[in-house]
PDB file of N, CA and C in Angstrom:
ATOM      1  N   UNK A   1    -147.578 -63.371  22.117  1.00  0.00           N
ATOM      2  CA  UNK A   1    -147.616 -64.801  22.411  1.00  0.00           C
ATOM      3  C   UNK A   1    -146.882 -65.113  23.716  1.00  0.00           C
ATOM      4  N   UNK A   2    -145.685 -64.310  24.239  1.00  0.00           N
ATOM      5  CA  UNK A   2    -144.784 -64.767  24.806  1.00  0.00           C
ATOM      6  C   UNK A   2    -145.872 -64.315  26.467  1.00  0.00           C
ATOM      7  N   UNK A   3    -146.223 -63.097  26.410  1.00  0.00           N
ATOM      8  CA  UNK A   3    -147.129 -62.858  27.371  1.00  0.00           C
ATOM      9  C   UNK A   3    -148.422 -64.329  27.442  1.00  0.00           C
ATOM     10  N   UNK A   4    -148.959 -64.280  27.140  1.00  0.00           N
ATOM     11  CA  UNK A   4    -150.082 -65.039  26.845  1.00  0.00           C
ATOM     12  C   UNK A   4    -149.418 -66.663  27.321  1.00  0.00           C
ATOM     13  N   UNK A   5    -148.155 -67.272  26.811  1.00  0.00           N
ATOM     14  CA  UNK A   5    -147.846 -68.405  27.658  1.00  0.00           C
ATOM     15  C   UNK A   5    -147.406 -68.068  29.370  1.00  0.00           C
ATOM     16  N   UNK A   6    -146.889 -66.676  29.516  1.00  0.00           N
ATOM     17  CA  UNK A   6    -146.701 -66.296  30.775  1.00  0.00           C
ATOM     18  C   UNK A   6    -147.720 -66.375  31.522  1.00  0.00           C
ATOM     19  N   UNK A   7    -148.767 -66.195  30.805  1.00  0.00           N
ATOM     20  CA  UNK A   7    -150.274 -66.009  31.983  1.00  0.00           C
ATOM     21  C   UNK A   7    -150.885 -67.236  32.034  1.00  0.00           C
ATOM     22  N   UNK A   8    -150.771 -68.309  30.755  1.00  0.00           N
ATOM     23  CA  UNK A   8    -151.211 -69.617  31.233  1.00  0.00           C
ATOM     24  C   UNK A   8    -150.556 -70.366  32.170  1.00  0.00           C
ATOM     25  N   UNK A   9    -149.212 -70.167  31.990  1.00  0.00           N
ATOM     26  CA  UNK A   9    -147.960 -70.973  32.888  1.00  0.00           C
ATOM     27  C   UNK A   9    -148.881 -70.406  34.489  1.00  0.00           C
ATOM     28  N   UNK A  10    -148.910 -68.860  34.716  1.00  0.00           N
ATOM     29  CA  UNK A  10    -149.132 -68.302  36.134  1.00  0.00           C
ATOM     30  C   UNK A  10    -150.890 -68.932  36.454  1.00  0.00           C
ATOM     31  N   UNK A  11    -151.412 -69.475  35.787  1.00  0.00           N
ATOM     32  CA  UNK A  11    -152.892 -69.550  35.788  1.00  0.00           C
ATOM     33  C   UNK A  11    -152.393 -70.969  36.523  1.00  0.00           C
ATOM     34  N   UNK A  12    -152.406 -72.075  35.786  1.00  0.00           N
ATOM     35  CA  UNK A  12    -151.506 -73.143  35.834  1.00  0.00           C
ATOM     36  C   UNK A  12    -151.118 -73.335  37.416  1.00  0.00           C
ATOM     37  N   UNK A  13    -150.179 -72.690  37.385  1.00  0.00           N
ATOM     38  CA  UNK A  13    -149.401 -73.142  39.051  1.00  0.00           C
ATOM     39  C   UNK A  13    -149.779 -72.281  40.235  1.00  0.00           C
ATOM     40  N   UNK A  14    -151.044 -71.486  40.020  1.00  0.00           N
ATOM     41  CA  UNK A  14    -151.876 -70.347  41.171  1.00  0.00           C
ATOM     42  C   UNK A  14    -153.337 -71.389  41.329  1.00  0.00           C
ATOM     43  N   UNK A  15    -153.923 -71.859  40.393  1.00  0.00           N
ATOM     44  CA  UNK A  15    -154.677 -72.970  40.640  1.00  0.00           C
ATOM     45  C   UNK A  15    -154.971 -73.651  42.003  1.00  0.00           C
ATOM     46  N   UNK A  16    -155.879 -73.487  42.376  1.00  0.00           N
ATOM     47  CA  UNK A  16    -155.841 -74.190  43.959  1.00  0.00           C
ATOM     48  C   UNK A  16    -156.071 -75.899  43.857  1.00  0.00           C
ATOM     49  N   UNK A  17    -155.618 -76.260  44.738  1.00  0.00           N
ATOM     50  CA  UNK A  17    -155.783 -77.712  44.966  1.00  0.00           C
ATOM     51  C   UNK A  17    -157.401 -78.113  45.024  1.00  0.00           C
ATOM     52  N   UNK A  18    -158.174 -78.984  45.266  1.00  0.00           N
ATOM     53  CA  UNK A  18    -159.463 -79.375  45.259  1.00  0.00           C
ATOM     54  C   UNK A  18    -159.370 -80.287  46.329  1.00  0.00           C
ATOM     55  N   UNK A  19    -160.749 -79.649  46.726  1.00  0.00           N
ATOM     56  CA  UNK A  19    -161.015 -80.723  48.432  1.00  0.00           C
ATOM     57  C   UNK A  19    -163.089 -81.245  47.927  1.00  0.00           C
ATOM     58  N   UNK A  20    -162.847 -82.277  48.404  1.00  0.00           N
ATOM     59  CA  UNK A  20    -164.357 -82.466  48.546  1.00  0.00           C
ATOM     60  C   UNK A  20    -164.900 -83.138  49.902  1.00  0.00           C
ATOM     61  N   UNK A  21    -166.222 -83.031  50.043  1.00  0.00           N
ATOM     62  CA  UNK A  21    -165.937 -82.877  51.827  1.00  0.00           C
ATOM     63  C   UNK A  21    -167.460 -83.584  51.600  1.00  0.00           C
ATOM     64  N   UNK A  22    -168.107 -84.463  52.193  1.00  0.00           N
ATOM     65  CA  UNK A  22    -169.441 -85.034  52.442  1.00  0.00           C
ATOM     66  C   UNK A  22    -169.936 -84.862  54.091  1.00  0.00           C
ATOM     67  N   UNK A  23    -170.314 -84.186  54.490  1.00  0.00           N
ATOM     68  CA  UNK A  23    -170.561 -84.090  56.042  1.00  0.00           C
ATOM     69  C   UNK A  23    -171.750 -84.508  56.502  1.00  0.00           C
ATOM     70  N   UNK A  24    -172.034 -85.517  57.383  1.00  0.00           N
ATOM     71  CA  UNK A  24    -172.948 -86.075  57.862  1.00  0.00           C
ATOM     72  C   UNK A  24    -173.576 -86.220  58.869  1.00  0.00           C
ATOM     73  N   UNK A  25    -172.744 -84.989  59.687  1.00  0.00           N
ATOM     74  CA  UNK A  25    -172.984 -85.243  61.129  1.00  0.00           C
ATOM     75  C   UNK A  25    -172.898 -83.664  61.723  1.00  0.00           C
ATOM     76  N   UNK A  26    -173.225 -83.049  62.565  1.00  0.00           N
ATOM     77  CA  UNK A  26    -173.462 -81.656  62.885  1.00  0.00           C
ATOM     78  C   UNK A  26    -171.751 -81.225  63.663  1.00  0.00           C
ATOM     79  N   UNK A  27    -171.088 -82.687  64.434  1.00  0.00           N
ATOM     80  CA  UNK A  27    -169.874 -82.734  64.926  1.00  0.00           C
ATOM     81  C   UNK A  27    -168.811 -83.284  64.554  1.00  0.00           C
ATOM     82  N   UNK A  28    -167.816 -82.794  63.861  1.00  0.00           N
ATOM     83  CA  UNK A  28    -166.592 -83.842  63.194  1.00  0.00           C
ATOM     84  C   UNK A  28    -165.333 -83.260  63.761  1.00  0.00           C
ATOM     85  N   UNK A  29    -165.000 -84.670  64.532  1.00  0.00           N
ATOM     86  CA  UNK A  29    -163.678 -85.152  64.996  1.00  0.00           C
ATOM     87  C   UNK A  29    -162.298 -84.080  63.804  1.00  0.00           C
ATOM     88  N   UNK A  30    -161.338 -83.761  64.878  1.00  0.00           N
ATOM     89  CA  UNK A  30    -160.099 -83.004  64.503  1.00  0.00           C
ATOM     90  C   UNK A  30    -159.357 -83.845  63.618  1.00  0.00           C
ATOM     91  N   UNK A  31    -159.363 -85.101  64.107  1.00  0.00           N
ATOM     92  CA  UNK A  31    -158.445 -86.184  63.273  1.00  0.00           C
ATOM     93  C   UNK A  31    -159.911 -87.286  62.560  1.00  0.00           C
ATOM     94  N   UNK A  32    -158.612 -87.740  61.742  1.00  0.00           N
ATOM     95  CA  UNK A  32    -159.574 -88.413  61.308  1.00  0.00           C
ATOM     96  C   UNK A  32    -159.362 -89.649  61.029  1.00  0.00           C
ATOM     97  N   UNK A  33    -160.309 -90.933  61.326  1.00  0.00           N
ATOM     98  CA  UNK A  33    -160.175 -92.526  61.628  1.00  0.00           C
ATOM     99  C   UNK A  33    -159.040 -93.571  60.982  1.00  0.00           C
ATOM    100  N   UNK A  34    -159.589 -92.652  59.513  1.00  0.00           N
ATOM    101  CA  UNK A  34    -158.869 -93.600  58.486  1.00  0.00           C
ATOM    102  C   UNK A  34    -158.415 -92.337  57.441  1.00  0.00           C
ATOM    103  N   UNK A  35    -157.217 -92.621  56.720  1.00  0.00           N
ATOM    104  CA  UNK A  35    -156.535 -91.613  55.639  1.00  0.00           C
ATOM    105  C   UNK A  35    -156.222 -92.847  54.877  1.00  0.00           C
ATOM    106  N   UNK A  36    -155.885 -92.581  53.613  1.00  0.00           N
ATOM    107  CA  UNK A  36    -155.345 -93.473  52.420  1.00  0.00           C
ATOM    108  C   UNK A  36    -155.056 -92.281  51.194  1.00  0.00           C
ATOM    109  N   UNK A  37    -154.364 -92.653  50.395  1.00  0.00           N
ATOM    110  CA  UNK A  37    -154.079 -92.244  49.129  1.00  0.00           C
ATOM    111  C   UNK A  37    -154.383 -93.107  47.985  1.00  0.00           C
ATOM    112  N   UNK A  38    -155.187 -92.430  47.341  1.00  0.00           N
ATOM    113  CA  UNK A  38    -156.920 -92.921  46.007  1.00  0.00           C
ATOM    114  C   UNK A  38    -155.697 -92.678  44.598  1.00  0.00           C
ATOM    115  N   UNK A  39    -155.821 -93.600  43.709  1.00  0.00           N
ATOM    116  CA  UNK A  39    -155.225 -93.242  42.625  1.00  0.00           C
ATOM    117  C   UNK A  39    -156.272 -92.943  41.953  1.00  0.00           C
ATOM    118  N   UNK A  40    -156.663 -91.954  41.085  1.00  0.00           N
ATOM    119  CA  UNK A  40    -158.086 -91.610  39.970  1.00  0.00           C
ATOM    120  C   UNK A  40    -156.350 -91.716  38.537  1.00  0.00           C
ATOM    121  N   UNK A  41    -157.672 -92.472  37.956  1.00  0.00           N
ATOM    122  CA  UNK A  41    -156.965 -92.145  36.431  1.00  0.00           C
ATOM    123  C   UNK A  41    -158.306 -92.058  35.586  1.00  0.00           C
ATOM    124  N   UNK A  42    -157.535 -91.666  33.914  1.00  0.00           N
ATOM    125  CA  UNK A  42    -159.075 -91.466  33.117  1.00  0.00           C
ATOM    126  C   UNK A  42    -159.745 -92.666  32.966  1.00  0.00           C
ATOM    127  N   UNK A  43    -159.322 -93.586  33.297  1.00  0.00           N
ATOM    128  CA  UNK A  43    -160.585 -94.948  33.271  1.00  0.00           C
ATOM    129  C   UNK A  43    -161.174 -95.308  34.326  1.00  0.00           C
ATOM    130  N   UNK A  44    -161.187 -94.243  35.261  1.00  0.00           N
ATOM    131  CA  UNK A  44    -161.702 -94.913  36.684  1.00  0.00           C
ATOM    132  C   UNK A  44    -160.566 -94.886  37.941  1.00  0.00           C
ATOM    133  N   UNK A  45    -161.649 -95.024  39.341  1.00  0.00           N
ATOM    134  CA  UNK A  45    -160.890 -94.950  40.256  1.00  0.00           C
ATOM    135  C   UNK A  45    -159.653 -96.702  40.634  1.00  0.00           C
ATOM    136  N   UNK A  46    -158.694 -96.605  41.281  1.00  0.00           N
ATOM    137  CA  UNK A  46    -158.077 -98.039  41.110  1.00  0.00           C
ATOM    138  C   UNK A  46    -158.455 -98.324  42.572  1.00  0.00           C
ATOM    139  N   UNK A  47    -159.449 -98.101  43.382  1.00  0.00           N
ATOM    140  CA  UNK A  47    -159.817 -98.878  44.833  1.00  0.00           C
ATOM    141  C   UNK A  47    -160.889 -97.843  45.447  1.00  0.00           C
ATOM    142  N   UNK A  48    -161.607 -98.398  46.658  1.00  0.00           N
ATOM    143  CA  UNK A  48    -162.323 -97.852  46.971  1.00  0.00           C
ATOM    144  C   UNK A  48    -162.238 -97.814  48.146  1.00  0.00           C
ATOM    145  N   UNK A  49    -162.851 -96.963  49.239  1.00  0.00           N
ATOM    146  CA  UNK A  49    -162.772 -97.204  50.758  1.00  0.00           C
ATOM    147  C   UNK A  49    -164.101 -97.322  51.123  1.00  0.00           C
ATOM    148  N   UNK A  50    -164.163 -98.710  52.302  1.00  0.00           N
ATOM    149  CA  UNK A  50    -165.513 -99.409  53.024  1.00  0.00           C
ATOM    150  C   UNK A  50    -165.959 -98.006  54.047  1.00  0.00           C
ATOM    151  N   UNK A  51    -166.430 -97.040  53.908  1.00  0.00           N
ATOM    152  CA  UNK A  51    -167.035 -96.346  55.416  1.00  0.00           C
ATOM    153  C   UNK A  51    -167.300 -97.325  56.312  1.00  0.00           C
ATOM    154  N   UNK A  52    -168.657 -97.966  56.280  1.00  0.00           N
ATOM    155  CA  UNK A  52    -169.252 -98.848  57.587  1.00  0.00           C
ATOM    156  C   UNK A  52    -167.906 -99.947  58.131  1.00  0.00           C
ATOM    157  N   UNK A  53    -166.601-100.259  57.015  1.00  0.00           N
ATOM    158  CA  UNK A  53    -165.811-101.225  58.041  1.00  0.00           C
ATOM    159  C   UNK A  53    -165.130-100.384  58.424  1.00  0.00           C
ATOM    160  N   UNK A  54    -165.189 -98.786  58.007  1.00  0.00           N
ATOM    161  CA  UNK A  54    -164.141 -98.149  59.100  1.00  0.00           C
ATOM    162  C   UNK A  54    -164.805 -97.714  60.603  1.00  0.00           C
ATOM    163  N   UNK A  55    -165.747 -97.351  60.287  1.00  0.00           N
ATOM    164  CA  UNK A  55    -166.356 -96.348  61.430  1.00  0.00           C
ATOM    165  C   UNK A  55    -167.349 -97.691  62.002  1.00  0.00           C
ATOM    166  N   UNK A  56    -167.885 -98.699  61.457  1.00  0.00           N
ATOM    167  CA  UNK A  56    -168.442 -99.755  62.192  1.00  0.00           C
ATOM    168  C   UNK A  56    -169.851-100.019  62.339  1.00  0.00           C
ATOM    169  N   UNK A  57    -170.381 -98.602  61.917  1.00  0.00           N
ATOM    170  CA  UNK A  57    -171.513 -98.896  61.034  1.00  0.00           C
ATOM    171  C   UNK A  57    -171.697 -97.250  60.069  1.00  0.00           C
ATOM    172  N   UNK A  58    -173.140 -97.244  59.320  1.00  0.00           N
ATOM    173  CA  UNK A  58    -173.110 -96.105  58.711  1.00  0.00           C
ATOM    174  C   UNK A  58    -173.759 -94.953  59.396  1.00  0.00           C
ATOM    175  N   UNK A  59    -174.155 -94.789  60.646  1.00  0.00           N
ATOM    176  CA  UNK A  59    -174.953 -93.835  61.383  1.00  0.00           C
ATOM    177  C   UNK A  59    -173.837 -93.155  62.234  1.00  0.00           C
ATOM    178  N   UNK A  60    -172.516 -93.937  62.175  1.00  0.00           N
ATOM    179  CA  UNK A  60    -171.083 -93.634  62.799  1.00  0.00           C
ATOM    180  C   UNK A  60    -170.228 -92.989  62.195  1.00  0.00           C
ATOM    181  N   UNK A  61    -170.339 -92.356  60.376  1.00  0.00           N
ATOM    182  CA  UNK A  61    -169.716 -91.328  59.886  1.00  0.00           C
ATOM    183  C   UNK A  61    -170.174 -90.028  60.186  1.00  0.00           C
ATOM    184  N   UNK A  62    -168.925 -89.599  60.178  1.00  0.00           N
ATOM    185  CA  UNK A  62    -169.492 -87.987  60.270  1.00  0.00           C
ATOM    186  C   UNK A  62    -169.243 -87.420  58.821  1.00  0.00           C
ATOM    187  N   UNK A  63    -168.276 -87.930  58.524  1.00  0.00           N
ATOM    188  CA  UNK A  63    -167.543 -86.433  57.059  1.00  0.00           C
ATOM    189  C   UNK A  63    -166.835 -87.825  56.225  1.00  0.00           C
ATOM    190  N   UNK A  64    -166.755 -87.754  55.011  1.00  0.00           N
ATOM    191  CA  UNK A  64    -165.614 -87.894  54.333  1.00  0.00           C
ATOM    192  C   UNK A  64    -165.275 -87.124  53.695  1.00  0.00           C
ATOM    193  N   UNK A  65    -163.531 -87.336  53.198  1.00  0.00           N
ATOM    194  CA  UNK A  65    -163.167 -86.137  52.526  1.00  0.00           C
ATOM    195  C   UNK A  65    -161.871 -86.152  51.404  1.00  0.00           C
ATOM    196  N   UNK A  66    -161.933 -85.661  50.678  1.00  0.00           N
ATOM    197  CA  UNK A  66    -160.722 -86.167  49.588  1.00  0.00           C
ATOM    198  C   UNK A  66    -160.000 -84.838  49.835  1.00  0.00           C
ATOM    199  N   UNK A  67    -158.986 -84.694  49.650  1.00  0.00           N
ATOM    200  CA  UNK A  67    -157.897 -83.240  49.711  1.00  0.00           C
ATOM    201  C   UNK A  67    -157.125 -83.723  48.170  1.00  0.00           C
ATOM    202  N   UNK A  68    -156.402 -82.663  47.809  1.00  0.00           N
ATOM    203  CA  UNK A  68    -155.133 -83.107  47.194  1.00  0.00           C
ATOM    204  C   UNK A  68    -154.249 -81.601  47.065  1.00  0.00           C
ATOM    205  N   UNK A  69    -153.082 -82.325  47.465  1.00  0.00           N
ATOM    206  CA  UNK A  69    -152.233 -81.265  47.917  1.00  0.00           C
ATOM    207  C   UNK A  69    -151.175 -81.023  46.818  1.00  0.00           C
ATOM    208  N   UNK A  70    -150.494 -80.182  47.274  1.00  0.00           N
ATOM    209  CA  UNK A  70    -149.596 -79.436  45.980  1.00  0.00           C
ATOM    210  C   UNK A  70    -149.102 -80.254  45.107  1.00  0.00           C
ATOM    211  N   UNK A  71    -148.230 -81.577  45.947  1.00  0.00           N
ATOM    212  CA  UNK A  71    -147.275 -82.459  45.009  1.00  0.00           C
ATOM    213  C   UNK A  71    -148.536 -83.190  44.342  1.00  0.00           C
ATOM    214  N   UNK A  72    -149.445 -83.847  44.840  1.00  0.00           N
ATOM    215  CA  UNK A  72    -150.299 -84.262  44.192  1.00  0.00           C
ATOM    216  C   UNK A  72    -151.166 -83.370  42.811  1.00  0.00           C
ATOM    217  N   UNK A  73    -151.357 -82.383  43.067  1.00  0.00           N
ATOM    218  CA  UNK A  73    -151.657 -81.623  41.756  1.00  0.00           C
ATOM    219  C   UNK A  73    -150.575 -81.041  40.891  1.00  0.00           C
ATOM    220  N   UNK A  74    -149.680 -81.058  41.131  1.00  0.00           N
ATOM    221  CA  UNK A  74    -148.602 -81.601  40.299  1.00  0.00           C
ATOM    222  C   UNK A  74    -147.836 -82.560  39.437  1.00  0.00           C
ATOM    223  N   UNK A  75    -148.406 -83.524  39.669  1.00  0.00           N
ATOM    224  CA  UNK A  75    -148.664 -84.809  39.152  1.00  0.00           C
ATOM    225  C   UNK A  75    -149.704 -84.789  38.234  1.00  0.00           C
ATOM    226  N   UNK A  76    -150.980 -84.372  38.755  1.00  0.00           N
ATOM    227  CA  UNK A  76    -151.862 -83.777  37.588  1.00  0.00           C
ATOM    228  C   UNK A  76    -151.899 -83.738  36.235  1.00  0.00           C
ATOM    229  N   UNK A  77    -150.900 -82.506  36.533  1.00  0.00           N
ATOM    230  CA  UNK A  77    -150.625 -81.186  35.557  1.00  0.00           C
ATOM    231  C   UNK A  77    -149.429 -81.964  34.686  1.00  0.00           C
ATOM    232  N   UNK A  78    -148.804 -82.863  35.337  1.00  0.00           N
ATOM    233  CA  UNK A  78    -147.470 -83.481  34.757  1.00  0.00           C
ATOM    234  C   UNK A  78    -148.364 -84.528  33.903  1.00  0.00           C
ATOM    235  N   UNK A  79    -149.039 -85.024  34.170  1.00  0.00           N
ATOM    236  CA  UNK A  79    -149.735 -86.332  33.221  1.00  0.00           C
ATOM    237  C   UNK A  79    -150.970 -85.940  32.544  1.00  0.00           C
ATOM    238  N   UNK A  80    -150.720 -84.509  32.646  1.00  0.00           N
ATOM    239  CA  UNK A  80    -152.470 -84.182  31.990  1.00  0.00           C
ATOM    240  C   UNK A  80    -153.590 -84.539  32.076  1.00  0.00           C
ATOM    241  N   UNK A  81    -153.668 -85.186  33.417  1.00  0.00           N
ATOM    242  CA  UNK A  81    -155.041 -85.494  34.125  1.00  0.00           C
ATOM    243  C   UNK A  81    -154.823 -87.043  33.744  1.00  0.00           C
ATOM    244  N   UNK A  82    -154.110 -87.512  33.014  1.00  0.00           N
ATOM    245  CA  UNK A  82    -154.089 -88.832  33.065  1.00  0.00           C
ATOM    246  C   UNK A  82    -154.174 -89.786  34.313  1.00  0.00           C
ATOM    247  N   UNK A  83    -153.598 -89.109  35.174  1.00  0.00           N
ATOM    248  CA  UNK A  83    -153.292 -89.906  36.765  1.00  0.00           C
ATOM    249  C   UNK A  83    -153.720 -88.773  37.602  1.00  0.00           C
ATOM    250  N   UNK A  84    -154.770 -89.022  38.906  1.00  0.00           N
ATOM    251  CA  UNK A  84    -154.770 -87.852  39.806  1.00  0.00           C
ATOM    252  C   UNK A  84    -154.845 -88.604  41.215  1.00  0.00           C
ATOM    253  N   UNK A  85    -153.888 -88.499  41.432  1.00  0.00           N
ATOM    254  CA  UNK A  85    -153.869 -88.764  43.848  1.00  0.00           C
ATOM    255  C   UNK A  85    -154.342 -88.113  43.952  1.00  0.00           C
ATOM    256  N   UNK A  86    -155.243 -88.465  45.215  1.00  0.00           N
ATOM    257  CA  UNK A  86    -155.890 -87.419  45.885  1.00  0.00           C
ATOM    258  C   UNK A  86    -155.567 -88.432  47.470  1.00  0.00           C
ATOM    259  N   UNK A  87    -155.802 -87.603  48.669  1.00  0.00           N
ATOM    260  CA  UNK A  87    -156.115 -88.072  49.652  1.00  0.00           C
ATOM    261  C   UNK A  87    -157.157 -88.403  50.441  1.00  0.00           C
ATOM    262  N   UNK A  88    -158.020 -89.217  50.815  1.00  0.00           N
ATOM    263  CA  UNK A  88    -159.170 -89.373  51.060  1.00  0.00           C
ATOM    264  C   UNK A  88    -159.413 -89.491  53.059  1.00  0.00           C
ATOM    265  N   UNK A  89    -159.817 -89.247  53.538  1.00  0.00           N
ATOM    266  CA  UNK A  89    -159.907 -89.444  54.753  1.00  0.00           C
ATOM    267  C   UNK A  89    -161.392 -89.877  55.716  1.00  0.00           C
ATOM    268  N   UNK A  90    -162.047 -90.965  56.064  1.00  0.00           N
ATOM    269  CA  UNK A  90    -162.950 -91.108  57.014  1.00  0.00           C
ATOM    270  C   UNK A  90    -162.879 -90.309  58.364  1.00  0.00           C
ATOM    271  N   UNK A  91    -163.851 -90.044  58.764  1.00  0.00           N
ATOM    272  CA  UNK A  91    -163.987 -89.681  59.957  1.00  0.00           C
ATOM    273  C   UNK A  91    -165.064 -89.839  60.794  1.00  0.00           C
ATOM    274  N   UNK A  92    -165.497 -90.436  61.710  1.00  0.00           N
ATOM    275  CA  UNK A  92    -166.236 -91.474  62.134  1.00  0.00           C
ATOM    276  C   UNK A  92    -166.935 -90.128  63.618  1.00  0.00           C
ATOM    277  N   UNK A  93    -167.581 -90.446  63.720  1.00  0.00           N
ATOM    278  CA  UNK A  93    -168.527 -89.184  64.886  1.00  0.00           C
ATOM    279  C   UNK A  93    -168.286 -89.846  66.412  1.00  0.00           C
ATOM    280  N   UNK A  94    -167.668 -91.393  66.616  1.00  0.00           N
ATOM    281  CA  UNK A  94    -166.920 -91.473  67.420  1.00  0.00           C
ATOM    282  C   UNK A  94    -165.881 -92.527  67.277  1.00  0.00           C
ATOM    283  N   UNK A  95    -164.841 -91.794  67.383  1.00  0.00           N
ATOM    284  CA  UNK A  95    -163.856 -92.408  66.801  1.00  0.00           C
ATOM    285  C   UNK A  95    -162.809 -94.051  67.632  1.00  0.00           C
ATOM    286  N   UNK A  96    -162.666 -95.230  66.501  1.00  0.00           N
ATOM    287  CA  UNK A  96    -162.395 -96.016  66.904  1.00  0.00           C
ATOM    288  C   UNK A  96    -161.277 -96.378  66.358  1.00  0.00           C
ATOM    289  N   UNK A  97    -160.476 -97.287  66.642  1.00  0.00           N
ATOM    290  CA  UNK A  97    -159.383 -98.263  66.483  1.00  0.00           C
ATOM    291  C   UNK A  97    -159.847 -99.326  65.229  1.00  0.00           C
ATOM    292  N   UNK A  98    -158.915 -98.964  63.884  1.00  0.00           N
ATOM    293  CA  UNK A  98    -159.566 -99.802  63.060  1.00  0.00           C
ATOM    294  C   UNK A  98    -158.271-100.402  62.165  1.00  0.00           C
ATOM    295  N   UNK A  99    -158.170-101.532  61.968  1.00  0.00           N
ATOM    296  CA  UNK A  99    -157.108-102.459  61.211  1.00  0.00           C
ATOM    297  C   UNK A  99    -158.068-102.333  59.886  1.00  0.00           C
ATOM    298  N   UNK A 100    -158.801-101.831  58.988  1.00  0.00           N
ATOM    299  CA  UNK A 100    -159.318-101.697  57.732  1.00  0.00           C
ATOM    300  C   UNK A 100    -158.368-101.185  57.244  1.00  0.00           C
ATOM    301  N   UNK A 101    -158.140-102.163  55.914  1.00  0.00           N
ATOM    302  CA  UNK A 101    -157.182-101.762  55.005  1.00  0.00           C
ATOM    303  C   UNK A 101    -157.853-101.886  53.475  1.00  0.00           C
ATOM    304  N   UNK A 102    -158.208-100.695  52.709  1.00  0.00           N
ATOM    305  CA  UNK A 102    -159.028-100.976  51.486  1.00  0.00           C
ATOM    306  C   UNK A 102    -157.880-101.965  50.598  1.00  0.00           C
ATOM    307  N   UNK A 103    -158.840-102.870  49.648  1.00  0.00           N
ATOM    308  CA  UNK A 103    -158.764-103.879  48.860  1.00  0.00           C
ATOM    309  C   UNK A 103    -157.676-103.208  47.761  1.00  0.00           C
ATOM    310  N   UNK A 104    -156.501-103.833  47.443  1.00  0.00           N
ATOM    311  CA  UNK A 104    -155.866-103.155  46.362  1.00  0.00           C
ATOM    312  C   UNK A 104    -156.149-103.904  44.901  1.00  0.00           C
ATOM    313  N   UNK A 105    -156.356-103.279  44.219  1.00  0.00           N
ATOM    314  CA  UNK A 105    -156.258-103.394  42.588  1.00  0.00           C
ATOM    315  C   UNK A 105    -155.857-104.542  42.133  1.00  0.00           C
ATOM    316  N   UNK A 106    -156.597-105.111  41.281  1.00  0.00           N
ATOM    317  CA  UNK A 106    -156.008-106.566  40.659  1.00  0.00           C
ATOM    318  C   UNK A 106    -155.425-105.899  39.381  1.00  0.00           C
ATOM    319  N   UNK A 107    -154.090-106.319  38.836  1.00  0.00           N
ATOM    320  CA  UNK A 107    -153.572-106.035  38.114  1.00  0.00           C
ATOM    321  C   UNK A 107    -153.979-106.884  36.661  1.00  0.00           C
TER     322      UNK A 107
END
């Protein structure tokens, strides 16, 4: 038994983080337009991000992309998927100056 929690514990924290990536364009920018941090819980996401008000229209994305990094999948694993951050990022095929700020959550 004592083995067997050793290898779930090592399964557990060797686990890679998860990226998802939508690419739309043959060229995507190093940086990227817009970043935010997405709360997912099990009832749904708590906000969403506008592409066309970031990049200014929709023929002007190149990629979006969610990451989530260590502390964030740690959090995870701490709430049992109850709560998951992830990081989300636009990236626009030419990149502009944008005051878009996604809509926060009505409580």
């Amino acid at each position: 038994m004592k083995k067997f929690l050793i290898f779930a514990l090592l399964c557990v924290t060797l686990t890679a983080c998860h990226d998802t990536r939508f690419v739309l364009s043959d060229s995507v920018p190093a940086e990227p337009s817009y970043s935010r941090t997405q709360h997912y819980t099990w009832w749904g996401k708590k906000s969403t991000i506008d592409t066309i008000q970031v990049c200014g229209s929709a023929g002007n994305v190149a990629m979006v992309e969610e990451k989530e990094n260590a502390g964030q999948s740690w959090l995870r694993y701490l709430t049992i998927g109850i709560y998951t951050p992830v990081t989300t990022a636009v990236y626009c095929k030419q990149p502009r100056v944008t005051n878009y700020r996604a809509a926060q959550p009505r409580e």
